[in-house]
N, C-alpha and C. Protein backbone atom coordinates (compact mmCIF):
# COMPACT_ATOMS: atom_id res chain seq x y z
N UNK A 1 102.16 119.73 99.44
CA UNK A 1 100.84 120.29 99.67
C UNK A 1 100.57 120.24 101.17
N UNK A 2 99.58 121.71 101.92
CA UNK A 2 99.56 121.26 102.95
C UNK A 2 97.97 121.55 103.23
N UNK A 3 97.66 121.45 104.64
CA UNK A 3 95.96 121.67 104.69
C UNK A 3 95.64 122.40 106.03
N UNK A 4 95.62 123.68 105.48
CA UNK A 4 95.29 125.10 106.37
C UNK A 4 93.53 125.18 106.58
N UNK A 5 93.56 125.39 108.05
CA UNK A 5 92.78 125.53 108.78
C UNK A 5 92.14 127.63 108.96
N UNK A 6 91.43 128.07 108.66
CA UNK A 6 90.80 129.38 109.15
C UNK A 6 89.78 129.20 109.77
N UNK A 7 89.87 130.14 111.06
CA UNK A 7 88.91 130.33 111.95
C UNK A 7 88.49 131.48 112.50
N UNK A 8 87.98 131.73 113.04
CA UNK A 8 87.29 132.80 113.83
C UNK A 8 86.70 134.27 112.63
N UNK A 9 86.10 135.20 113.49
CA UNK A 9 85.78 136.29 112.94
C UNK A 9 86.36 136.69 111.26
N UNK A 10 85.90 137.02 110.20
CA UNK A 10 86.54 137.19 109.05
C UNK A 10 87.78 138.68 109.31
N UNK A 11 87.57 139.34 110.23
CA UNK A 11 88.34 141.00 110.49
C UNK A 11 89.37 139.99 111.05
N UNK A 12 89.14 138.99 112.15
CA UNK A 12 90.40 138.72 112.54
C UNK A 12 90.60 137.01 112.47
N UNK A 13 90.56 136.77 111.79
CA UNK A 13 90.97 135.22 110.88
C UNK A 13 92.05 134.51 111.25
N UNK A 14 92.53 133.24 112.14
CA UNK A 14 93.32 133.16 112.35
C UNK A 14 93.76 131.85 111.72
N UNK A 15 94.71 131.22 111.23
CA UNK A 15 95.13 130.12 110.79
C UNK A 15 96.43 129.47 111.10
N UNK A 16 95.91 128.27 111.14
CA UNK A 16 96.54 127.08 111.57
C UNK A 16 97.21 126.10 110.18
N UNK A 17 98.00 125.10 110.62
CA UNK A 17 98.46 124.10 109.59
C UNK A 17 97.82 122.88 109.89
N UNK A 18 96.88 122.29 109.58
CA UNK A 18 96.53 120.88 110.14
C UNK A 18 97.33 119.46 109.62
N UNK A 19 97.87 119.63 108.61
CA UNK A 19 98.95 118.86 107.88
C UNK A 19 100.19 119.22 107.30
N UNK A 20 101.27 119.38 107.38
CA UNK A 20 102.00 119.68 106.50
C UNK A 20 102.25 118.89 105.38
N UNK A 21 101.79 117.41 105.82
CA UNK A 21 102.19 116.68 104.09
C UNK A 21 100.91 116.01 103.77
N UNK A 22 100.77 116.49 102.87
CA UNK A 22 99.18 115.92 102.50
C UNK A 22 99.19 115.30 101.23
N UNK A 23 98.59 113.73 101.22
CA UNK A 23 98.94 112.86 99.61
C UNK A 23 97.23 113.00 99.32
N UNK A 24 97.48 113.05 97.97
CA UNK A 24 95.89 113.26 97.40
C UNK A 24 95.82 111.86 97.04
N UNK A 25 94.42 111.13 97.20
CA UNK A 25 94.09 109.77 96.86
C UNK A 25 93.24 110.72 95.15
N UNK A 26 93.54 110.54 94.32
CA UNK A 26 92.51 110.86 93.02
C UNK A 26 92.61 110.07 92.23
N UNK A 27 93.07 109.02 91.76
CA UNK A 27 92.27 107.56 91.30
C UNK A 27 91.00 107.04 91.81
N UNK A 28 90.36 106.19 91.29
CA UNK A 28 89.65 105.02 92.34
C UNK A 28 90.68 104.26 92.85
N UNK A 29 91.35 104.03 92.54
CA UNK A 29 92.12 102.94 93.59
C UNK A 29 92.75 103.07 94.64
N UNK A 30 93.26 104.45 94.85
CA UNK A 30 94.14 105.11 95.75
C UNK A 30 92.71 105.99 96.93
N UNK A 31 91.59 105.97 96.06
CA UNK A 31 90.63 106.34 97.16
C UNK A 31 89.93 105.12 97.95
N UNK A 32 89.86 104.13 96.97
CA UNK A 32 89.22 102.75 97.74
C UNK A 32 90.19 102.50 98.56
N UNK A 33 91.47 102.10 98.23
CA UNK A 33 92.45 101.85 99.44
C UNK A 33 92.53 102.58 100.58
N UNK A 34 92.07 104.09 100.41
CA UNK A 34 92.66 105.01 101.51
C UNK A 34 93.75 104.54 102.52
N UNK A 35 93.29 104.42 103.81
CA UNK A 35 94.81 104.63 104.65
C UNK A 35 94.59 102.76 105.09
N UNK A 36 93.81 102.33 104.45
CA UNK A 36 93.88 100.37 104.63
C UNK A 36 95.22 100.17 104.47
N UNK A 37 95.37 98.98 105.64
CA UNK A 37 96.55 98.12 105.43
C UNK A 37 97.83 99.11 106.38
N UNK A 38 97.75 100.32 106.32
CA UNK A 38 98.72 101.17 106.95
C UNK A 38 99.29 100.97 108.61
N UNK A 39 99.73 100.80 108.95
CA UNK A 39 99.82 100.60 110.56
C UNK A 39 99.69 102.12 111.32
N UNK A 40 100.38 102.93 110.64
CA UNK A 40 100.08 103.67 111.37
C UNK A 40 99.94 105.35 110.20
N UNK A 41 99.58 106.70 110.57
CA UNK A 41 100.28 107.78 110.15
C UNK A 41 100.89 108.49 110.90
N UNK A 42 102.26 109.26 110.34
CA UNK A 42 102.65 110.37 111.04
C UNK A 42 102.03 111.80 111.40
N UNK A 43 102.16 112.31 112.87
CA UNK A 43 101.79 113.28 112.83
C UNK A 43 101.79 114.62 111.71
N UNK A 44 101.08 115.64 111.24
CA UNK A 44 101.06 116.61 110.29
C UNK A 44 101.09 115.71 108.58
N UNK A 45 100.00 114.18 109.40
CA UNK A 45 100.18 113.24 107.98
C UNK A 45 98.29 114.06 107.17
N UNK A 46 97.85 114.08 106.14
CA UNK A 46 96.98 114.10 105.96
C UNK A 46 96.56 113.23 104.74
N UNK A 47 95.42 112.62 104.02
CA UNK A 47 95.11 112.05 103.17
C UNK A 47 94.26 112.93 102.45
N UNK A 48 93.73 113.33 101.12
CA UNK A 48 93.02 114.13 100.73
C UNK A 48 92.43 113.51 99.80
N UNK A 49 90.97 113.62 99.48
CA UNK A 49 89.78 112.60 98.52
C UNK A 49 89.54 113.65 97.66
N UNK A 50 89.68 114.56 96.66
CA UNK A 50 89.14 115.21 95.97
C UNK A 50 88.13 115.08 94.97
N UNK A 51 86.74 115.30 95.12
CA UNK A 51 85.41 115.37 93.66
C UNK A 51 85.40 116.51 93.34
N UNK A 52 84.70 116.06 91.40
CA UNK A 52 84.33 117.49 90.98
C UNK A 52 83.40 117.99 91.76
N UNK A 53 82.91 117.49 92.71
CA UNK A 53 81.14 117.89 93.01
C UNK A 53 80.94 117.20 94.28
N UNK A 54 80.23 118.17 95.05
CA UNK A 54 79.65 117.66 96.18
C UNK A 54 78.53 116.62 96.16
N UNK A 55 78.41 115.25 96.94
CA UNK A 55 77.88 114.79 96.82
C UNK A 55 77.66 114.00 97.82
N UNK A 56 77.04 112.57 98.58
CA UNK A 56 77.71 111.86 99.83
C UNK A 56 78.50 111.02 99.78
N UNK A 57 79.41 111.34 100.85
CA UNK A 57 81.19 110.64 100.62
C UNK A 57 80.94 109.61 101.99
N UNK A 58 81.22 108.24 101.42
CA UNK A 58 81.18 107.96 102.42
C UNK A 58 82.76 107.27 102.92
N UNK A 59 82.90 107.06 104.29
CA UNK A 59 84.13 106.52 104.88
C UNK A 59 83.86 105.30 105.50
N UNK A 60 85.29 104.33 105.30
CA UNK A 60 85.02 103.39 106.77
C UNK A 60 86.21 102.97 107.32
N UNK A 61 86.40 102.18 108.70
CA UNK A 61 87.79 101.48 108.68
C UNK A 61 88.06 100.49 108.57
N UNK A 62 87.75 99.62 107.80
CA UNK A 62 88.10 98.13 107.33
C UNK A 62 89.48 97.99 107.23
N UNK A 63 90.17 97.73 107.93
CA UNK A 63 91.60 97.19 107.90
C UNK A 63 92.41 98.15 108.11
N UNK A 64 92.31 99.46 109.03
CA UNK A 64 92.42 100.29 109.32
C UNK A 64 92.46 100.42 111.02
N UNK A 65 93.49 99.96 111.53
CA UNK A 65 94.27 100.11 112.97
C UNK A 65 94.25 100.69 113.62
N UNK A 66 94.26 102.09 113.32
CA UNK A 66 94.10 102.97 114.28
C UNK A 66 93.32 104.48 114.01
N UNK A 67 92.74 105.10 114.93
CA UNK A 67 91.48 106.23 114.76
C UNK A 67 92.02 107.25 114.31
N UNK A 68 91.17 108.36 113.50
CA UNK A 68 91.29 109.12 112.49
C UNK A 68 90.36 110.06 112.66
N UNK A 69 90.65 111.48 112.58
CA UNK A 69 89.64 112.55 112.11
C UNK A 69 89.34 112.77 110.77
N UNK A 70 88.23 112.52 110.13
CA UNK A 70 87.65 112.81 109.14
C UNK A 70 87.11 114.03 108.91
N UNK A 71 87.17 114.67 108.13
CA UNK A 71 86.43 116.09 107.51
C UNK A 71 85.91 116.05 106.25
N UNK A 72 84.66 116.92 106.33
CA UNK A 72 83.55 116.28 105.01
C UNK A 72 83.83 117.95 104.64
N UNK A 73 83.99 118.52 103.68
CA UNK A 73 84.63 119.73 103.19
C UNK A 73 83.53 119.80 101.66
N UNK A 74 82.53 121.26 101.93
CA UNK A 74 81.86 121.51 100.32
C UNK A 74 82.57 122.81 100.72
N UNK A 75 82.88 122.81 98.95
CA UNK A 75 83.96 124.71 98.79
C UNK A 75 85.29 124.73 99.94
N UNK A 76 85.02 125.60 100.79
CA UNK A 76 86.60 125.41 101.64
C UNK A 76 85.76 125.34 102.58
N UNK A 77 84.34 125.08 103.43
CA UNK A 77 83.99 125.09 104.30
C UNK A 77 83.59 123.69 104.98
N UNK A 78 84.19 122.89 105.91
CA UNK A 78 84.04 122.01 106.73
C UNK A 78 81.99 121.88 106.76
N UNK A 79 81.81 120.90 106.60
CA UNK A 79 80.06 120.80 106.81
C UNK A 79 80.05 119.47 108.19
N UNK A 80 81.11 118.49 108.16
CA UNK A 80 81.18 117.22 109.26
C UNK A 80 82.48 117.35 109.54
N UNK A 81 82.35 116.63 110.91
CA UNK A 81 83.83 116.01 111.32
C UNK A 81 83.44 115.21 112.39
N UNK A 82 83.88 114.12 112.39
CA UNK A 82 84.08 112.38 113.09
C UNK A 82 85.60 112.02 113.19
N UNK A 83 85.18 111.72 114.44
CA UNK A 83 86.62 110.77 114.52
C UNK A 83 86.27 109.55 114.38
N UNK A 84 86.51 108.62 113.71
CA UNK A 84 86.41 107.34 113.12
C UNK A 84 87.50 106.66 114.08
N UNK A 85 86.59 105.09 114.56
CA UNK A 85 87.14 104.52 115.75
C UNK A 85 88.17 103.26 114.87
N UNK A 86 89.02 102.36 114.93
CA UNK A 86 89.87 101.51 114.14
C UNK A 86 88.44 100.49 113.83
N UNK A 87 89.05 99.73 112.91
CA UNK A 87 88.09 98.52 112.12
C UNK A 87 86.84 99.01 112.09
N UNK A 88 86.10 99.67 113.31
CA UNK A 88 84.96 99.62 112.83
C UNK A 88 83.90 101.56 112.21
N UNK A 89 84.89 102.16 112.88
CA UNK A 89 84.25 103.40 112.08
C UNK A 89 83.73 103.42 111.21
N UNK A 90 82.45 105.01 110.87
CA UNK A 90 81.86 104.58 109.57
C UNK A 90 81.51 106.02 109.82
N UNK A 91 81.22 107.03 108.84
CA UNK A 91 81.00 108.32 108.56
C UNK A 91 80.66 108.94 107.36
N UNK A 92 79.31 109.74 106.46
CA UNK A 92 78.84 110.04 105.86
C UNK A 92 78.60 111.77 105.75
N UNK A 93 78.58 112.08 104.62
CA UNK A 93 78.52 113.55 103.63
C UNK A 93 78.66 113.63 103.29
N UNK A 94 77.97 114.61 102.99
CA UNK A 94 78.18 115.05 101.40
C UNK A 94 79.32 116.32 100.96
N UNK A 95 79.69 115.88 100.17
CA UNK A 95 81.49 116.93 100.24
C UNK A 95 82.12 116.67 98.95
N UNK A 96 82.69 118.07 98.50
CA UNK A 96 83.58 117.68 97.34
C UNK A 96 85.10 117.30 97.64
N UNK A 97 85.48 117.46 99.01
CA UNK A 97 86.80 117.19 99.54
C UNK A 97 86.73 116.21 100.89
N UNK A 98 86.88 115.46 101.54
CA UNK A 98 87.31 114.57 102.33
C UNK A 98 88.71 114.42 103.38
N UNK A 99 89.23 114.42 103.73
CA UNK A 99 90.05 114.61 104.43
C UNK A 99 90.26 113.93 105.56
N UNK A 100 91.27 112.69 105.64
CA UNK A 100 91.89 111.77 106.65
C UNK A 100 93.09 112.49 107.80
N UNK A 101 92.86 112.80 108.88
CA UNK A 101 94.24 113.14 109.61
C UNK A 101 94.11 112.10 111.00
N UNK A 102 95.56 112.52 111.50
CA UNK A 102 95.65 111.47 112.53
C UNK A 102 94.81 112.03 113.78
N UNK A 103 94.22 110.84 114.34
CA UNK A 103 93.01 111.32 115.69
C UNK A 103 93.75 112.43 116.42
N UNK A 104 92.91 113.69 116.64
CA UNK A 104 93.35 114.55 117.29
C UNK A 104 93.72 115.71 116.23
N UNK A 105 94.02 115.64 115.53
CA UNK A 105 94.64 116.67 114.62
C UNK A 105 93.61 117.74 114.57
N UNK A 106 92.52 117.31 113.94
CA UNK A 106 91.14 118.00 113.80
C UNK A 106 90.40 118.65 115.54
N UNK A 107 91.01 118.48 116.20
CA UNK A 107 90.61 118.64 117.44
C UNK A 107 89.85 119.98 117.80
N UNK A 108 90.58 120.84 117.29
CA UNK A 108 90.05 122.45 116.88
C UNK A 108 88.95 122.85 116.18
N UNK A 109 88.74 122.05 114.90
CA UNK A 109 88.33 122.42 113.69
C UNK A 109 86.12 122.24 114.30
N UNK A 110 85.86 122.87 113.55
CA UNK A 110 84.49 122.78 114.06
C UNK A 110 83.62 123.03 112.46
N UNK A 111 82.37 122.40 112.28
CA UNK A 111 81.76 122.77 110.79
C UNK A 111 81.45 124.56 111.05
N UNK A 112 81.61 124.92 109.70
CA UNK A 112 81.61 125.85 109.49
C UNK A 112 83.19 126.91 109.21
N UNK A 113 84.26 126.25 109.77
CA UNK A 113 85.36 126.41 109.66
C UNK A 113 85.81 126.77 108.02
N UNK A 114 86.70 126.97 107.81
CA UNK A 114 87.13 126.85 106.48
C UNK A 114 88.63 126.07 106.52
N UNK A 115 88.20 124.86 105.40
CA UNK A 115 89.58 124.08 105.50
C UNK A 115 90.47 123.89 103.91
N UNK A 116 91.30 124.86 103.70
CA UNK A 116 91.98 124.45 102.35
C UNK A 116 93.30 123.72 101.96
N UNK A 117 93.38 123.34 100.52
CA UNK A 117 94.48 122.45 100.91
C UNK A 117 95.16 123.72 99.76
N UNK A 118 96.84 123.69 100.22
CA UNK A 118 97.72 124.95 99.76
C UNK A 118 98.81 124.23 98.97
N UNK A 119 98.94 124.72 97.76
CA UNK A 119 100.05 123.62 97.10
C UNK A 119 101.57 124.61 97.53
């Protein structure tokens, strides 16, 4: 699975790859854990939170080393994005999708964007 980025004008739409390997957390347990305990991710790494329903998602970095772009995603459209600082980051929205990449990845991406994940 990967997690494509669209931008600009709908006539001329251009897209990007923001991850090529993207692991879905869809348990509770694999979402409470998120990227805790990890030392590090690889570049084109992504994490993906999937709900039936938009609602507020929240994030943090408790045991979490190093900084992260977060994306708060209702439908395919980006509504937040934070870069979350190590141990102590913290970031809120409401979103049916979520989305962990390594700091910088998201660098482009702006709300309003459209961000999908492509099996």
């Amino acid at each position: 699975m990967r997690l494509v980025h669209r931008y600009g004008p709908l006539e001329d739409r251009q897209a990007d790859t923001l991850a090529s390997d993207v692991e879905t957390a869809d348990t509770t347990l694999q979402q409470a854990r998120g990227l805790m305990f990890r030392r590090s991710v690889p570049d084109g790494y992504g994490l993906a939170f999937r709900f039936d329903e938009p609602r507020p998602r929240t994030l943090h970095m408790l045991f979490v080393p190093f900084a992260i772009d977060a994306l708060w995603i209702r439908g395919p459209e980006v509504v937040h994005k934070k870069r979350l600082r190590p141990f102590v980051g913290f970031g809120r929205a409401s979103a049916d999708l979520v989305v962990e990449l390594p700091a910088g990845a998201a660098e482009n991406v702006e709300p309003g964007d459209i961000v999908e994940l492509v099996e």
